[in-house]
C-alpha atoms as a PDB file:
ATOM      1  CA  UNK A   1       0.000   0.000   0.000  1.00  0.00           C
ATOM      2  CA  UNK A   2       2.358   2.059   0.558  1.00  0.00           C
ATOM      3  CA  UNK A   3       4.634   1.835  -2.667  1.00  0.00           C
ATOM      4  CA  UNK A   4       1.307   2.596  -4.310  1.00  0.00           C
ATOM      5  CA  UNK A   5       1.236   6.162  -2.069  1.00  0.00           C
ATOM      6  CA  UNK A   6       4.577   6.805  -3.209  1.00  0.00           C
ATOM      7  CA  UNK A   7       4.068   5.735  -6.637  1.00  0.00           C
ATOM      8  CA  UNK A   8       1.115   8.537  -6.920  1.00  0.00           C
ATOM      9  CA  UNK A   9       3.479  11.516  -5.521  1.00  0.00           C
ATOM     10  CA  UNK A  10       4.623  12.346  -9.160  1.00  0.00           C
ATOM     11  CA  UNK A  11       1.258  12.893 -10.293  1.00  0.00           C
ATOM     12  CA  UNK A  12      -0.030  14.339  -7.133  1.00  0.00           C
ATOM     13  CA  UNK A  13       2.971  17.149  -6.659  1.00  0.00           C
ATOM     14  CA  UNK A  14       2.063  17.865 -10.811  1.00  0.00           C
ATOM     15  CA  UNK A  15      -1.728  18.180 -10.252  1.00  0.00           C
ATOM     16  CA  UNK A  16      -0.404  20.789  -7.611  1.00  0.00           C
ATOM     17  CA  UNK A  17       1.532  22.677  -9.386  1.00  0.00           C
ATOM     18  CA  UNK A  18      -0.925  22.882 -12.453  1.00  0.00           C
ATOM     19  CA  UNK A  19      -4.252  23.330 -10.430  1.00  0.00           C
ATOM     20  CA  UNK A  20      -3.405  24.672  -7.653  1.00  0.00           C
ATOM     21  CA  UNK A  21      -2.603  24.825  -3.742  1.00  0.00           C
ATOM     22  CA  UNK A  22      -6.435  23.785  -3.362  1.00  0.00           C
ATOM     23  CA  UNK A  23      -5.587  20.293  -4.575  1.00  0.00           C
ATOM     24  CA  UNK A  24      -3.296  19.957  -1.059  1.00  0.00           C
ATOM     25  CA  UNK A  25      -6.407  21.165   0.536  1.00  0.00           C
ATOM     26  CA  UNK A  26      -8.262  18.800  -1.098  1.00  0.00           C
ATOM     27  CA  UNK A  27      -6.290  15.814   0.178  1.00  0.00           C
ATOM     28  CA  UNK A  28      -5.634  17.103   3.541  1.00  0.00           C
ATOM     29  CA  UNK A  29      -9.486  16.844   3.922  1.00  0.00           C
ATOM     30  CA  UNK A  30     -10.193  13.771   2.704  1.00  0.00           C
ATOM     31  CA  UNK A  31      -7.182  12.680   4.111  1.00  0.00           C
ATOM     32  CA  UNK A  32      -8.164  13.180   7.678  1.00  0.00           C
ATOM     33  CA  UNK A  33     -12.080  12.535   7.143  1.00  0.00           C
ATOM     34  CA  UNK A  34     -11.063   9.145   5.944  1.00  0.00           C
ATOM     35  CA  UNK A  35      -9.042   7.985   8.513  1.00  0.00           C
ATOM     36  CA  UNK A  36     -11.907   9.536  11.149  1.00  0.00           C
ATOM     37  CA  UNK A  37     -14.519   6.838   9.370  1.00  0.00           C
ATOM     38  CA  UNK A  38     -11.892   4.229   9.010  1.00  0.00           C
ATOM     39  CA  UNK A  39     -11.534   4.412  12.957  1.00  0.00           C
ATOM     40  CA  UNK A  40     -14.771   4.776  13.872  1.00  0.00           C
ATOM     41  CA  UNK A  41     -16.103   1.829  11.870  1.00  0.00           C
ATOM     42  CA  UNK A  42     -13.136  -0.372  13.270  1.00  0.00           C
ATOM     43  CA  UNK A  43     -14.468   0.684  16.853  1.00  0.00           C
ATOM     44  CA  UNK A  44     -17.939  -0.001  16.081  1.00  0.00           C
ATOM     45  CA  UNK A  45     -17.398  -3.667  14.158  1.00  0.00           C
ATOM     46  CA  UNK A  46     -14.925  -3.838  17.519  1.00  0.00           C
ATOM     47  CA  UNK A  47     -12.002  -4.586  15.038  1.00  0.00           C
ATOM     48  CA  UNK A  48     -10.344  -1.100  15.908  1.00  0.00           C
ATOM     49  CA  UNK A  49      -6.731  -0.993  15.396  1.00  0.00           C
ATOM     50  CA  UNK A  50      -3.442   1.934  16.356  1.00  0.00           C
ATOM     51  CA  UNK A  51      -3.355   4.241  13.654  1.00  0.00           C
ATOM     52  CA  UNK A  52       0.744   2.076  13.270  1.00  0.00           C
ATOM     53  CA  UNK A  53      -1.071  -0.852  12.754  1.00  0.00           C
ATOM     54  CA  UNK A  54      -3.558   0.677   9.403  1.00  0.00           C
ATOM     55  CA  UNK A  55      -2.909  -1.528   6.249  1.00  0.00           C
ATOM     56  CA  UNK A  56      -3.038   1.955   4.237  1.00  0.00           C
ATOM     57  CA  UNK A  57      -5.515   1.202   2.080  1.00  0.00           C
ATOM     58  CA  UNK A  58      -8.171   3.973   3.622  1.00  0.00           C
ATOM     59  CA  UNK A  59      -4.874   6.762   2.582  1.00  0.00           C
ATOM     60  CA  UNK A  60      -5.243   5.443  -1.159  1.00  0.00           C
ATOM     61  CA  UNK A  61      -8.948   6.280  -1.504  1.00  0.00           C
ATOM     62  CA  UNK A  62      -8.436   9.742   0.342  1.00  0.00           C
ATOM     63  CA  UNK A  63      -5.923  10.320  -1.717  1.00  0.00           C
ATOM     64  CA  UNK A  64      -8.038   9.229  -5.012  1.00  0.00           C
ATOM     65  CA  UNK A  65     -11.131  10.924  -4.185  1.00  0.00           C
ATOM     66  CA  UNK A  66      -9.013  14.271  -3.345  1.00  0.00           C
ATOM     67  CA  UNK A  67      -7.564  14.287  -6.758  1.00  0.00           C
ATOM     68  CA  UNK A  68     -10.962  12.930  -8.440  1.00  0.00           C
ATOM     69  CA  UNK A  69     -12.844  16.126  -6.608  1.00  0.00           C
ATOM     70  CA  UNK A  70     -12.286  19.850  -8.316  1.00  0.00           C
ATOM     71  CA  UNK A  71      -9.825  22.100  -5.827  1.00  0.00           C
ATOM     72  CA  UNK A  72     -11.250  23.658  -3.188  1.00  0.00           C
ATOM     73  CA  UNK A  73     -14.395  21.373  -2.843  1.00  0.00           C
ATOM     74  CA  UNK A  74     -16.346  22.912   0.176  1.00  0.00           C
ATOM     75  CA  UNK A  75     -15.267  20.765   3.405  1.00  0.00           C
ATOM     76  CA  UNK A  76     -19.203  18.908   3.424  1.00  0.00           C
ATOM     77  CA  UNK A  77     -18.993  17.592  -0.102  1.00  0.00           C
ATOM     78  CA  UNK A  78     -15.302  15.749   1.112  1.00  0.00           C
ATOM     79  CA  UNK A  79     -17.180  14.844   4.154  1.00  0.00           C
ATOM     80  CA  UNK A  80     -19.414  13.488   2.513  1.00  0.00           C
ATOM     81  CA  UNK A  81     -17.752  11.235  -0.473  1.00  0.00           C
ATOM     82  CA  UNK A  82     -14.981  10.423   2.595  1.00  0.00           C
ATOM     83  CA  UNK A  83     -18.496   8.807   4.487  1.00  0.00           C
ATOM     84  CA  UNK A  84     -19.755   7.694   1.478  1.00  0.00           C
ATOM     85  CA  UNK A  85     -16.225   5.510   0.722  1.00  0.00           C
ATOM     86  CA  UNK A  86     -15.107   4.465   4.088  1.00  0.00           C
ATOM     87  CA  UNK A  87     -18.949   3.559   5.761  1.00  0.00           C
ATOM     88  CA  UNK A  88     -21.046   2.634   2.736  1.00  0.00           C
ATOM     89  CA  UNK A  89     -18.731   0.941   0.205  1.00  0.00           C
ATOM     90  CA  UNK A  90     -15.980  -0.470   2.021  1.00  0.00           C
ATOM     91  CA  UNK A  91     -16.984  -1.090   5.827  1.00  0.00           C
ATOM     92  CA  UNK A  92     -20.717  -1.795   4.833  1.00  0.00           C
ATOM     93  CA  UNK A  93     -19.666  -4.647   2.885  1.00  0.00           C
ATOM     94  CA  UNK A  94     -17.282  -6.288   5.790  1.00  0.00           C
ATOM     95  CA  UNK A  95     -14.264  -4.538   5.269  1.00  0.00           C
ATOM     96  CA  UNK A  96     -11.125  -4.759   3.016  1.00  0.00           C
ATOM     97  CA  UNK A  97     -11.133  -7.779   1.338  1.00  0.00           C
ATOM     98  CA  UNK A  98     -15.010  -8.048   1.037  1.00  0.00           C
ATOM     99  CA  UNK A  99     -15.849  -5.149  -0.688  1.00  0.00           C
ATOM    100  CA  UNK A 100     -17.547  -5.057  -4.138  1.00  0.00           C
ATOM    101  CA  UNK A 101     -16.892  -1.888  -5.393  1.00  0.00           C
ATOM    102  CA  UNK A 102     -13.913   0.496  -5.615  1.00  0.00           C
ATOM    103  CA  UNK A 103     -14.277   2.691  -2.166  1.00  0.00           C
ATOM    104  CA  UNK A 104     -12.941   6.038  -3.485  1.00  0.00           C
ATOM    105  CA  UNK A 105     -15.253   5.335  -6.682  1.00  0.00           C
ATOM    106  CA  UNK A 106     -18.506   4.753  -5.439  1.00  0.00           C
ATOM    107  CA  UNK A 107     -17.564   7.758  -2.659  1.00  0.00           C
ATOM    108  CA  UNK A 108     -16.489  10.382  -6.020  1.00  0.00           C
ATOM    109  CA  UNK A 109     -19.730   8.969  -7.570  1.00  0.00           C
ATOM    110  CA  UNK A 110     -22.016   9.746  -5.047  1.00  0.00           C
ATOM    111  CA  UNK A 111     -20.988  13.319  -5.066  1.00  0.00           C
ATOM    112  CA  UNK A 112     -21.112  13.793  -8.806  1.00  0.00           C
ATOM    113  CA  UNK A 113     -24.681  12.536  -8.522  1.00  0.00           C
ATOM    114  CA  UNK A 114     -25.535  14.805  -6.238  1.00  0.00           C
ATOM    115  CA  UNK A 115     -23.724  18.442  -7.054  1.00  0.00           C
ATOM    116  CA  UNK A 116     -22.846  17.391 -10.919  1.00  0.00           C
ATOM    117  CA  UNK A 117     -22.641  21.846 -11.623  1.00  0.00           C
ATOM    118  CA  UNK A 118     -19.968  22.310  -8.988  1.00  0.00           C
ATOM    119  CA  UNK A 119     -17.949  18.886  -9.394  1.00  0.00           C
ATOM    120  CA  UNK A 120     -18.288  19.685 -13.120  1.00  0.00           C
ATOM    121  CA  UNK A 121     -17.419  23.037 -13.807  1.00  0.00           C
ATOM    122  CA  UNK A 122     -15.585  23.900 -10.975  1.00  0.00           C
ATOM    123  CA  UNK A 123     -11.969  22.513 -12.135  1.00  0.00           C
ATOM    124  CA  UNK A 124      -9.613  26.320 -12.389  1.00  0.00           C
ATOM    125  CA  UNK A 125      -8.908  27.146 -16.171  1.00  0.00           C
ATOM    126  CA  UNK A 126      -5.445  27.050 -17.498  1.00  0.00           C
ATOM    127  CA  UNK A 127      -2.821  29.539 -15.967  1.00  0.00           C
ATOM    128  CA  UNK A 128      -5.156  30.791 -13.589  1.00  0.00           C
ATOM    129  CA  UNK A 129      -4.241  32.203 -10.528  1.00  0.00           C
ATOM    130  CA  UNK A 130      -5.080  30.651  -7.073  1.00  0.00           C
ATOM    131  CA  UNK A 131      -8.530  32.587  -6.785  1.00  0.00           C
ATOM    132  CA  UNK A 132      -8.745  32.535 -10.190  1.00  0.00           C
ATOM    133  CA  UNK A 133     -11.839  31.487 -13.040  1.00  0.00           C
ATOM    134  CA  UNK A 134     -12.953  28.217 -12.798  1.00  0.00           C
ATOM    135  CA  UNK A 135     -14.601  26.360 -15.649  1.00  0.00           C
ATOM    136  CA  UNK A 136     -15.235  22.356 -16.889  1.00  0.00           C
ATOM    137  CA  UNK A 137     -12.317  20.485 -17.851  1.00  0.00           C
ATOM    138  CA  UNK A 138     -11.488  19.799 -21.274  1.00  0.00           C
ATOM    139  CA  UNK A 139     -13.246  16.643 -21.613  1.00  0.00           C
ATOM    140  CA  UNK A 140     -16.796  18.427 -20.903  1.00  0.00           C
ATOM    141  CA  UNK A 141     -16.095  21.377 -22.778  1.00  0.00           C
ATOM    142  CA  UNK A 142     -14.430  19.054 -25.916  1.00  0.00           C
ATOM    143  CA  UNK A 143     -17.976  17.093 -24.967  1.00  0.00           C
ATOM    144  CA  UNK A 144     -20.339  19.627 -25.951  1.00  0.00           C
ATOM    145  CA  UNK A 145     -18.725  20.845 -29.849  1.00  0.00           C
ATOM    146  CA  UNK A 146     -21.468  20.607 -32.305  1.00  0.00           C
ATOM    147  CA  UNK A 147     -20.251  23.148 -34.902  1.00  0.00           C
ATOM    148  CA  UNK A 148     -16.395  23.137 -35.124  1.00  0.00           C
ATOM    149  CA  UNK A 149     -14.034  20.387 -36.590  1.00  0.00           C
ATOM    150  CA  UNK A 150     -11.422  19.422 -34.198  1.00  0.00           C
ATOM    151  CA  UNK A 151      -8.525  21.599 -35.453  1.00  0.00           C
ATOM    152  CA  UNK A 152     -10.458  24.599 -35.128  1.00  0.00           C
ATOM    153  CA  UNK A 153     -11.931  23.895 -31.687  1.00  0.00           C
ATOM    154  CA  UNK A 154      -8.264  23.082 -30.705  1.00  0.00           C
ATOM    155  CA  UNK A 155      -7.643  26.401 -31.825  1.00  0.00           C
ATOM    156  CA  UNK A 156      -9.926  28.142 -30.185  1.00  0.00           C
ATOM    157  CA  UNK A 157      -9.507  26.992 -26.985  1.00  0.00           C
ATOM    158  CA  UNK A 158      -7.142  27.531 -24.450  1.00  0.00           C
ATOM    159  CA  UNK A 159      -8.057  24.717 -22.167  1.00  0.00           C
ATOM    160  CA  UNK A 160      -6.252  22.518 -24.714  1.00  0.00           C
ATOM    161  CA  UNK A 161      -2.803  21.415 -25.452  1.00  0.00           C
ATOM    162  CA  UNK A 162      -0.415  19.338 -27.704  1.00  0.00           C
ATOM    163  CA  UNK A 163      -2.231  15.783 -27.148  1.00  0.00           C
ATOM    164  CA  UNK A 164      -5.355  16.361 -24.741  1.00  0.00           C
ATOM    165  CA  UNK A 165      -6.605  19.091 -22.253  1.00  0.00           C
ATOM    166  CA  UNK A 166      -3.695  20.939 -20.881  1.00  0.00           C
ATOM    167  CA  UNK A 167      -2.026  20.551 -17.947  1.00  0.00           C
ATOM    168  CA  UNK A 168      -3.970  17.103 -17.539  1.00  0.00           C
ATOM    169  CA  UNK A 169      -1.531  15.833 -20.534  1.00  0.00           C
ATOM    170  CA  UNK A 170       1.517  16.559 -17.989  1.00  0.00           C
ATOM    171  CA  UNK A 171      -0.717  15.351 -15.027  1.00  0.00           C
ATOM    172  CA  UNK A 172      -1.602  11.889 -16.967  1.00  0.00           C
ATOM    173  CA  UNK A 173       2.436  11.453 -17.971  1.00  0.00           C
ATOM    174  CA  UNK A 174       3.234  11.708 -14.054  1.00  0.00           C
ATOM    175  CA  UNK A 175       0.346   9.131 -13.177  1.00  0.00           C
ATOM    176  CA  UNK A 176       1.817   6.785 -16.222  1.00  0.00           C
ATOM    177  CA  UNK A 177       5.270   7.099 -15.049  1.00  0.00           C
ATOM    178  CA  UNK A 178       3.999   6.343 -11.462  1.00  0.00           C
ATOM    179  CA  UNK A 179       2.144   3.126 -12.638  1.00  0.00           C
ATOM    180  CA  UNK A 180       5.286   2.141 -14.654  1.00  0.00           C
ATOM    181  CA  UNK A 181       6.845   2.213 -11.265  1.00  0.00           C
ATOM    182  CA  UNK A 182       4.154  -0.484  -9.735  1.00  0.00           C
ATOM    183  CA  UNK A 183       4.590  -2.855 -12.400  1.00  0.00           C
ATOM    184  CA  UNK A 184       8.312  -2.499 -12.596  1.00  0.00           C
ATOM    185  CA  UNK A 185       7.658  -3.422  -8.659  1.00  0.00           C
ATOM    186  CA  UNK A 186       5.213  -6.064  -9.278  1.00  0.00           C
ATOM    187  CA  UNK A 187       2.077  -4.553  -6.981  1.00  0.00           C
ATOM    188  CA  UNK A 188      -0.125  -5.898 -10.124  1.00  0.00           C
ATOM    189  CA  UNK A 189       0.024  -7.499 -13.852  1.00  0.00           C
ATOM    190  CA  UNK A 190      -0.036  -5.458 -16.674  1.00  0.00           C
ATOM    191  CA  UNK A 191      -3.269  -7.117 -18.520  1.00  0.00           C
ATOM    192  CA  UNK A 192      -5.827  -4.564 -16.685  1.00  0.00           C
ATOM    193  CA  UNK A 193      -4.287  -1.059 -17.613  1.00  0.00           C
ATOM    194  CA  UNK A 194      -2.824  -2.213 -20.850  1.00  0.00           C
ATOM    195  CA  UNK A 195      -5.826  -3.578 -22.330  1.00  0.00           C
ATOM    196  CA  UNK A 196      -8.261  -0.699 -20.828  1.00  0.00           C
ATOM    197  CA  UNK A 197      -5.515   1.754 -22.353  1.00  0.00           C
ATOM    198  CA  UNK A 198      -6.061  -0.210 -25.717  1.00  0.00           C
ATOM    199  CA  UNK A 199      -9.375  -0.772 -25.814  1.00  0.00           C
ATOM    200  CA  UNK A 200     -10.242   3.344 -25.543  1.00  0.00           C
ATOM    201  CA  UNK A 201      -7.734   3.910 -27.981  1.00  0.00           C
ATOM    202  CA  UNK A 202      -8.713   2.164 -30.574  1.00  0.00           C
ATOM    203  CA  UNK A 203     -12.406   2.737 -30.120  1.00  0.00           C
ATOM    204  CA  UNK A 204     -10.587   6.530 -30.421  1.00  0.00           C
ATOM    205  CA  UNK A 205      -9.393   5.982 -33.614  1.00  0.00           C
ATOM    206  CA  UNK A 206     -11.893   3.685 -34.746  1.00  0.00           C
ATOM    207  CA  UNK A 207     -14.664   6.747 -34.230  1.00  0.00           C
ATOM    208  CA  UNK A 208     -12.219   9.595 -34.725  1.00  0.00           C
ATOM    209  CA  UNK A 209     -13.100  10.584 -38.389  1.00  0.00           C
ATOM    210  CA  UNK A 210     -10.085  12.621 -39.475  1.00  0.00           C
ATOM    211  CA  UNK A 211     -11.817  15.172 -37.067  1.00  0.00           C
ATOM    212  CA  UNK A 212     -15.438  16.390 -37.711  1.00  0.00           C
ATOM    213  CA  UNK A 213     -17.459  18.338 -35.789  1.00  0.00           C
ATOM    214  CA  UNK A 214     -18.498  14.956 -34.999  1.00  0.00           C
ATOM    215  CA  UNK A 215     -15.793  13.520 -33.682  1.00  0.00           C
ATOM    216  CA  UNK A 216     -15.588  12.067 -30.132  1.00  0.00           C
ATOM    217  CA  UNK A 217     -11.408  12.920 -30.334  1.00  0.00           C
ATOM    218  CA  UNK A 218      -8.155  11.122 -30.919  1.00  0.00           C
ATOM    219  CA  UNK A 219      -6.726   8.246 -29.186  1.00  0.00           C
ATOM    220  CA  UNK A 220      -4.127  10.884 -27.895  1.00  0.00           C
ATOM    221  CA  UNK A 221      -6.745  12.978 -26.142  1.00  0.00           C
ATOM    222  CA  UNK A 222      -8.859  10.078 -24.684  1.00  0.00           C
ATOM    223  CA  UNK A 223      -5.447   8.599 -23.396  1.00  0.00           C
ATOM    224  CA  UNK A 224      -3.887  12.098 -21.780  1.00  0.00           C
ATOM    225  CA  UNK A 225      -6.988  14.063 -20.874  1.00  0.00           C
ATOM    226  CA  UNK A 226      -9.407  13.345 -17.469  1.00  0.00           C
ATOM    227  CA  UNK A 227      -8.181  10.849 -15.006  1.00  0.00           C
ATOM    228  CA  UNK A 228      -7.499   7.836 -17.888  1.00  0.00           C
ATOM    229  CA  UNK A 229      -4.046   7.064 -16.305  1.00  0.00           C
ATOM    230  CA  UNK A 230      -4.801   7.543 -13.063  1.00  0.00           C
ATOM    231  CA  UNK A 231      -8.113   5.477 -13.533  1.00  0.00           C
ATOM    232  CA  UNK A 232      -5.882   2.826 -15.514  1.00  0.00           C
ATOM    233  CA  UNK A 233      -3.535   2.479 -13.339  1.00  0.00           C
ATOM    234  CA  UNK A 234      -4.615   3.125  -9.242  1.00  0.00           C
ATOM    235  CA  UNK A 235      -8.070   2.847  -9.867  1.00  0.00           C
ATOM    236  CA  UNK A 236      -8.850  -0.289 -12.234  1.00  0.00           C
ATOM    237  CA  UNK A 237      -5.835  -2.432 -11.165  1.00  0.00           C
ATOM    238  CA  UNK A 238      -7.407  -2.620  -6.927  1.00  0.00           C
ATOM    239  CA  UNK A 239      -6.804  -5.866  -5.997  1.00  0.00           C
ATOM    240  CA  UNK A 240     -10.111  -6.513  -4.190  1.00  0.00           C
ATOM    241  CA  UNK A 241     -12.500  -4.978  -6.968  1.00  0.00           C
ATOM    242  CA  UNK A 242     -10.792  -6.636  -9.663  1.00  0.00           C
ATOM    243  CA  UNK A 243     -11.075 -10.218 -11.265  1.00  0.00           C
ATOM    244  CA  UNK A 244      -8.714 -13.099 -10.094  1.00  0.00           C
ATOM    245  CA  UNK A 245      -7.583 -14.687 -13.185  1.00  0.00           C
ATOM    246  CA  UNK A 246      -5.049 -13.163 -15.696  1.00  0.00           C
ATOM    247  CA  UNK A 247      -7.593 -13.247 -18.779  1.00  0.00           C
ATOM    248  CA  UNK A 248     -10.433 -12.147 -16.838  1.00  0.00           C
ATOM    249  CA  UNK A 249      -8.681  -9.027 -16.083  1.00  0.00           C
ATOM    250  CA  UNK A 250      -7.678  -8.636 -19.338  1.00  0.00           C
ATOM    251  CA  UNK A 251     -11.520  -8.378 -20.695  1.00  0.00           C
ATOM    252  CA  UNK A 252     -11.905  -6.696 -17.210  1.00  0.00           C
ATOM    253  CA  UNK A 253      -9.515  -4.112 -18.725  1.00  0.00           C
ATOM    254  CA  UNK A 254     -11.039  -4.383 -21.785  1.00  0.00           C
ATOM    255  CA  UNK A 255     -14.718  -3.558 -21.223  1.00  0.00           C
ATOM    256  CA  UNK A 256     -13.776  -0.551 -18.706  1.00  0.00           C
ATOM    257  CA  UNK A 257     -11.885   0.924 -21.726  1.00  0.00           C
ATOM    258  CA  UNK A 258     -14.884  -0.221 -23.521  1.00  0.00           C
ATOM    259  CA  UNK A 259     -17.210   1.773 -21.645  1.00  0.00           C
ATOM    260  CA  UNK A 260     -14.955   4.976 -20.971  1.00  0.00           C
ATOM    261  CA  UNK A 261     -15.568   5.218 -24.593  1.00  0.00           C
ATOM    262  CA  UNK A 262     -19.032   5.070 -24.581  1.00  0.00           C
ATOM    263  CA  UNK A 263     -19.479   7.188 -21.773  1.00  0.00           C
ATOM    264  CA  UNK A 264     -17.075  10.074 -23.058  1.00  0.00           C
ATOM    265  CA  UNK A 265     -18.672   9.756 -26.857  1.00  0.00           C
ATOM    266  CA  UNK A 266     -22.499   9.454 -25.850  1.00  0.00           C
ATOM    267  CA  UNK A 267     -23.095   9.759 -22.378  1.00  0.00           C
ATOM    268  CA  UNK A 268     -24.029  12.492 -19.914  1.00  0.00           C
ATOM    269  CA  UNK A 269     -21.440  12.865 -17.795  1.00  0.00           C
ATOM    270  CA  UNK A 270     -17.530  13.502 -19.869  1.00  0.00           C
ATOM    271  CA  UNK A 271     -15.267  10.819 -18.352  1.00  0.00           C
ATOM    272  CA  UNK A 272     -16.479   8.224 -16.996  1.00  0.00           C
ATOM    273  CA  UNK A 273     -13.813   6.537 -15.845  1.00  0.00           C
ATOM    274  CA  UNK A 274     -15.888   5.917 -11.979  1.00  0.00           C
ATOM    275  CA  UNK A 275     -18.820   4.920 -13.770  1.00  0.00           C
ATOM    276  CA  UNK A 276     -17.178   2.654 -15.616  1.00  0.00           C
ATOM    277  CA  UNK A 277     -15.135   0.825 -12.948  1.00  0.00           C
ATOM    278  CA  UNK A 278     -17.959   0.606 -10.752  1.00  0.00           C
ATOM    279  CA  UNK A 279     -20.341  -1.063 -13.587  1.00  0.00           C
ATOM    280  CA  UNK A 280     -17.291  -3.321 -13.905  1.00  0.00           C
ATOM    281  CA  UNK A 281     -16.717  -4.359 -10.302  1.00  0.00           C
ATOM    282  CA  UNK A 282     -20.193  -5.626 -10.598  1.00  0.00           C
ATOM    283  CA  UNK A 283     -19.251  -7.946 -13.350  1.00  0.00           C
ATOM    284  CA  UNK A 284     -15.989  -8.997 -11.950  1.00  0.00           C
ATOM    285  CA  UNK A 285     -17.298 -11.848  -9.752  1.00  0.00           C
ATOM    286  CA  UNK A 286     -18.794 -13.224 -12.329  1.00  0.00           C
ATOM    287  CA  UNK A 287     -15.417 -13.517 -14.506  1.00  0.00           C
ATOM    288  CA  UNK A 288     -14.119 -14.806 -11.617  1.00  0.00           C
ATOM    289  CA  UNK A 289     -16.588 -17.641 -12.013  1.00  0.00           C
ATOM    290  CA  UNK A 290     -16.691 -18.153 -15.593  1.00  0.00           C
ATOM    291  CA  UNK A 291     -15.025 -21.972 -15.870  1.00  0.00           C
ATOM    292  CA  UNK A 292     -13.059 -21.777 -18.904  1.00  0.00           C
ATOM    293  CA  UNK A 293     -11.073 -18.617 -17.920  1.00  0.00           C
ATOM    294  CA  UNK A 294     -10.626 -20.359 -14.531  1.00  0.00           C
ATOM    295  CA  UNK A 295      -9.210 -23.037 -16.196  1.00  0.00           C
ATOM    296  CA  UNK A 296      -7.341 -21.301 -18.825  1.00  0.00           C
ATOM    297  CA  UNK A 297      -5.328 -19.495 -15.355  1.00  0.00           C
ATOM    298  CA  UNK A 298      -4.226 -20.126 -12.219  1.00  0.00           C
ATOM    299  CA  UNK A 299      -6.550 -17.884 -10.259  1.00  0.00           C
ATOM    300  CA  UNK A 300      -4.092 -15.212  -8.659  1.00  0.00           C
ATOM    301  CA  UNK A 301      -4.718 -14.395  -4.761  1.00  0.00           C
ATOM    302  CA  UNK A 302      -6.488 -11.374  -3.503  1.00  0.00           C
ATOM    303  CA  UNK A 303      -5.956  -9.465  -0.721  1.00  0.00           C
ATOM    304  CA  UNK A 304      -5.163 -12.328   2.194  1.00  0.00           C
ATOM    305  CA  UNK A 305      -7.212 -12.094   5.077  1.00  0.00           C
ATOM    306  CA  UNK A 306      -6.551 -11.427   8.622  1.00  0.00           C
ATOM    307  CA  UNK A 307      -4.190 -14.334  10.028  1.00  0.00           C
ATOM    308  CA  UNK A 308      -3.402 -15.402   7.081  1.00  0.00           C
ATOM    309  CA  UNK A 309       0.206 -16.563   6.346  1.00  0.00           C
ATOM    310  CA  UNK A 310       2.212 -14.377   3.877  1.00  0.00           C
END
């Protein structure tokens, strides 16, 4: 857990840098409300542990649904995707190790159900200063072009850079280079986040059109703009939500990229990436169960249990 903290500091320290000082604020927030509900639920399932003792996973979805949540999200909204996470998807469910769906997920998903203006539109434009304009990210603004070709939106906006929206290209490169680092390291396979990184791009290309006003974007801008590295990456690769088999996370992969896609080109909201994932954790027990890709691989361990030997 904790190679996978340090494995997000290069794409943390960017998103800093390139949104803002109320990303920090972000995290310390969700940080500390997390850790509140991770103790509290411990004490009242009487399972409640010293703070030296935490297997770090509750820091990974603070830190995911601080980054996943605009800068400067009033201190309720964190409080309440931090509840939503820790109580409803993780500790509702028995725990770590029994939960179905991705914690800091169903937590950022909640939130954009509920205030989908602010968590939209609320991300600060390019160069802007700390109290500066805020406006939707690239992805929601790309989202809603019905009368310019690509070029010429690219042109006209400043929001955008050389492959997708700017400062999320750089952002995206630091989360790649960070997930590099966990499979150089072994945390998890490479068959999730390579296939989900294929899949969208070459649904990308398939629907890109040389570029019409049409045009749902490249495979360049679906890969570098949003969360798509992150979500590739520290999202879609969580031990517990994911399948058990090598092939079943490789359709797992697959069908998230699949659906990021879908989302992105014809769906309401512009990412998707939480949507997706969560619509996928639903379907992973079942690919865990699916006899011939049990018996086409050895069905890799999940996250051992209490007592367990190592």
């Amino acid at each position: 857990m904790l190679r996978v903290v340090l494995a997000m500091l290069p794409g943390v320290a960017t998103s800093i840098a390139l949104l803002g000082i109320g990303v920090l604020t972000n995290l310390l927030q969700t940080v500390l409300f997390s850790v509140a509900f991770e103790l509290l639920a411990q004490y009242q399932r009487q399972q409640a542990l010293p703070l030296r003792r935490q297997d770090g996973s509750v820091l990974i979805t603070a830190i995911l649904l601080g980054l996943a949540l605009p800068p400067l999200t009033p201190w309720w909204i964190l409080l309440i995707a931090s509840a939503s996470a820790i109580l409803l998807a993780k500790h509702a469910y028995g725990g770590l190790g029994h939960n179905v769906f991705n914690p800091a997920m169903a937590g950022y998903a909640l939130v954009l159900v509920l205030f989908p203006s602010f968590v939209a539109t609320h991300w600060p434009a390019p160069n802007a200063s700390f109290d500066g304009a805020t406006m939707a990210t690239a992805l929601d603004v790309f989202k809603q072009n019905r009368g310019f070709t690509v070029d010429e939106w690219w042109r006209a906006h400043a929001q955008f850079g050389s492959w997708g929206g700017k400062d999320w290209e750089w952002i995206n490169l630091a989360f790649l280079a960070g997930g590099l680092f966990l499979l150089q390291q072994k945390i998890f396979t490479w068959h999730t986040p390579a296939c989900l990184l294929a899949t969208l791009a070459l649904l990308a290309a398939l629907f890109y059109d040389n570029g019409s006003s049409n045009s749902a974007g490249s495979p360049l801008y679906h890969c570098f703009s949003g969360a798509t590295m992150l979500g590739a990456f520290f999202v879609a690769t969580d031990p517990v939500t994911a399948p058990a088999t090598l092939r079943a996370r490789m359709i797992y992969g697959a069908l998230i990229g699949a659906l990021i896609f879908a989302i992105r080109a014809g769906g309401h909201y512009a990412d998707g990436i939480a949507f997706a994932v969560l619509l996928m954790n639903a379907v992973a027990p079942l690919l865990d169960r699916c006899p011939a890709l049990r018996q086409a691989d050895k069905a890799i361990p999940k996250v051992p249990e209490k007592g367990d030997a190592p």
